[in-house]
Protein backbone atom coordinates (compact mmCIF):
# COMPACT_ATOMS: atom_id res chain seq x y z
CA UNK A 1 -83.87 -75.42 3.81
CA UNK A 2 -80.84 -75.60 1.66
CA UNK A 3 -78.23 -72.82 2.39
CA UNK A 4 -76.61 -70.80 -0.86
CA UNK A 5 -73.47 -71.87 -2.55
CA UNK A 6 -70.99 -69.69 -1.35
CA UNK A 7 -69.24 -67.45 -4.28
CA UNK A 8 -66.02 -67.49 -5.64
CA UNK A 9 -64.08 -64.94 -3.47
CA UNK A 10 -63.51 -61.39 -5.27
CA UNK A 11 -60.66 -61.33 -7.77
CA UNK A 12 -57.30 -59.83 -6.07
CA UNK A 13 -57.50 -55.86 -7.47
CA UNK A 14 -53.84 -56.34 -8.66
CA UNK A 15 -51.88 -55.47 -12.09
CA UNK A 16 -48.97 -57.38 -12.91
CA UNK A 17 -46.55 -54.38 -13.73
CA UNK A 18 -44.03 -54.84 -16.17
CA UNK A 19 -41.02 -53.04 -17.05
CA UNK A 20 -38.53 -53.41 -19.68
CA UNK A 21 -34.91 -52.58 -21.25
CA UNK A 22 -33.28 -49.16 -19.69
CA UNK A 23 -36.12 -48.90 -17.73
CA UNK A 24 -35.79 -51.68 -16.12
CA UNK A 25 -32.22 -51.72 -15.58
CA UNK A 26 -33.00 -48.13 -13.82
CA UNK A 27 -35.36 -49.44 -11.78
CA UNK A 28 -34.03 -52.85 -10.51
CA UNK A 29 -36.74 -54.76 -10.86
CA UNK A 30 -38.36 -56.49 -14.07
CA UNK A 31 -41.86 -57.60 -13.04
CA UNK A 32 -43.74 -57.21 -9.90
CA UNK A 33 -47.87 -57.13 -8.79
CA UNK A 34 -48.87 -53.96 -7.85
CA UNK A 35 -52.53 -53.60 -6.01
CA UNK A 36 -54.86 -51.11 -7.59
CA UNK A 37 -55.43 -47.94 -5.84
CA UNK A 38 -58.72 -46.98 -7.57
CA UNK A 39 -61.41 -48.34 -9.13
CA UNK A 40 -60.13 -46.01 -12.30
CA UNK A 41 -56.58 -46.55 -12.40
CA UNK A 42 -54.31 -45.92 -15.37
CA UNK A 43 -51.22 -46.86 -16.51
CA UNK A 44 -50.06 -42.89 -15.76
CA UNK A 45 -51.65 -43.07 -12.23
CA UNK A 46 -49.28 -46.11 -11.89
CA UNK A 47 -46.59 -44.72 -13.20
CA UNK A 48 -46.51 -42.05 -10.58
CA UNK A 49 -47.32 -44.61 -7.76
CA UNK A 50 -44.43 -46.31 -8.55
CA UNK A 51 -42.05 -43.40 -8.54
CA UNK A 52 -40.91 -44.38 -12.50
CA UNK A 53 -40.97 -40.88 -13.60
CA UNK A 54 -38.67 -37.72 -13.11
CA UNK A 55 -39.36 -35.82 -9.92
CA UNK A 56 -39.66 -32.79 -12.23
CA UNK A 57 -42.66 -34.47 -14.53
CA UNK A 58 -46.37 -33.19 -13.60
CA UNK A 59 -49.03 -36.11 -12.58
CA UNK A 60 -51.01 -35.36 -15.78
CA UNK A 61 -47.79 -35.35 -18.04
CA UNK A 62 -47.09 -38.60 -19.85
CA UNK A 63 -43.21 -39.10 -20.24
CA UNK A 64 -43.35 -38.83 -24.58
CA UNK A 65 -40.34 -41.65 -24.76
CA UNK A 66 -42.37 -44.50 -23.26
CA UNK A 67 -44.69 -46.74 -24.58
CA UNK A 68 -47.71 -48.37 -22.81
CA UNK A 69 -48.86 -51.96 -23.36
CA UNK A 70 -52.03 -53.33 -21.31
CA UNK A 71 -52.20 -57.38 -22.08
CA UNK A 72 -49.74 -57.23 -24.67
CA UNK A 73 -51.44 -54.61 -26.21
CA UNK A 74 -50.70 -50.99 -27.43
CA UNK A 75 -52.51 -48.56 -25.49
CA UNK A 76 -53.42 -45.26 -24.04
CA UNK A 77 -51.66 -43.64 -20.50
CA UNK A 78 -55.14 -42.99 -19.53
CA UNK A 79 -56.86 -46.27 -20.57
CA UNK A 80 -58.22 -48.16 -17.73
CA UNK A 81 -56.82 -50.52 -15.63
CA UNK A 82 -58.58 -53.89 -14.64
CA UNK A 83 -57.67 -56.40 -11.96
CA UNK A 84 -55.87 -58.87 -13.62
CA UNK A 85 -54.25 -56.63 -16.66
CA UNK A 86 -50.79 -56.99 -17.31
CA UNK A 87 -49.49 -53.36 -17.77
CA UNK A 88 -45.93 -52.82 -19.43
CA UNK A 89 -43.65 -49.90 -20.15
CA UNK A 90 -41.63 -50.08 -23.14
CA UNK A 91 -39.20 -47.28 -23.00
CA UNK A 92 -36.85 -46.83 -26.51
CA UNK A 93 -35.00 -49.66 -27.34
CA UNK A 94 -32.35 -49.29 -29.82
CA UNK A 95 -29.88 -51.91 -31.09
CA UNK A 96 -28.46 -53.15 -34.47
C-alpha cells in the first residue's frame, strides 16, 4: 500500500513587526518577527506585547498619533493579524 505524501509543515505563526521614524529611534530597533500570541491578534494586542506604548495607556486605548499598516496597507488597531502579515507603525512624521 502506498503511504500519504507528507504535508508541507504549518506556516511559522509570526508577524514581521515594523516600526518607523521617532518610533523607531525610541525603540532601538527597526524591524523584527514577533510570534503570534493568539489565534486573534491585532495590531493593538501587539502593541502592548511589545511594550511600544506609555505605561499610563489602557490595553483597549489606541495611542491617536500612530498609524497602522498591515501588508503595506492602511488599517484598523483591531483588524486581524495573520501569520505571515507584515504589521507597521507609522507614528507622525514631519519634515520640509
Amino acid at each position: 500500500m502506498l503511504q500519504p505524501l507528507p504535508t508541507a509543515a504549518e506556516p511559522t505563526q509570526q508577524v514581521r513587526v515594523r516600526l518607523f521614524a521617532s518610533l523607531r529611534d525610541a525603540m532601538g530597533w527597526s524591524e523584527q518577527l514577533v510570534r503570534l500570541e493568539t489565534a486573534t491578534a491585532t495590531p493593538l494586542a501587539l502593541w502592548h506585547q511589545l511594550g511600544l506604548g506609555p505605561e499610563h495607556q489602557g490595553p483597549d486605548e489606541p495611542p491617536t498619533e500612530v498609524r497602522v499598516a498591515i501588508n503595506q496597507q492602511f488599517a484598523a488597531w483591531d483588524a486581524p493579524l495573520q501569520a505571515g502579515d507584515e504589521l507597521a507603525f507609522l507614528p507622525p512624521i514631519s519634515g520640509g
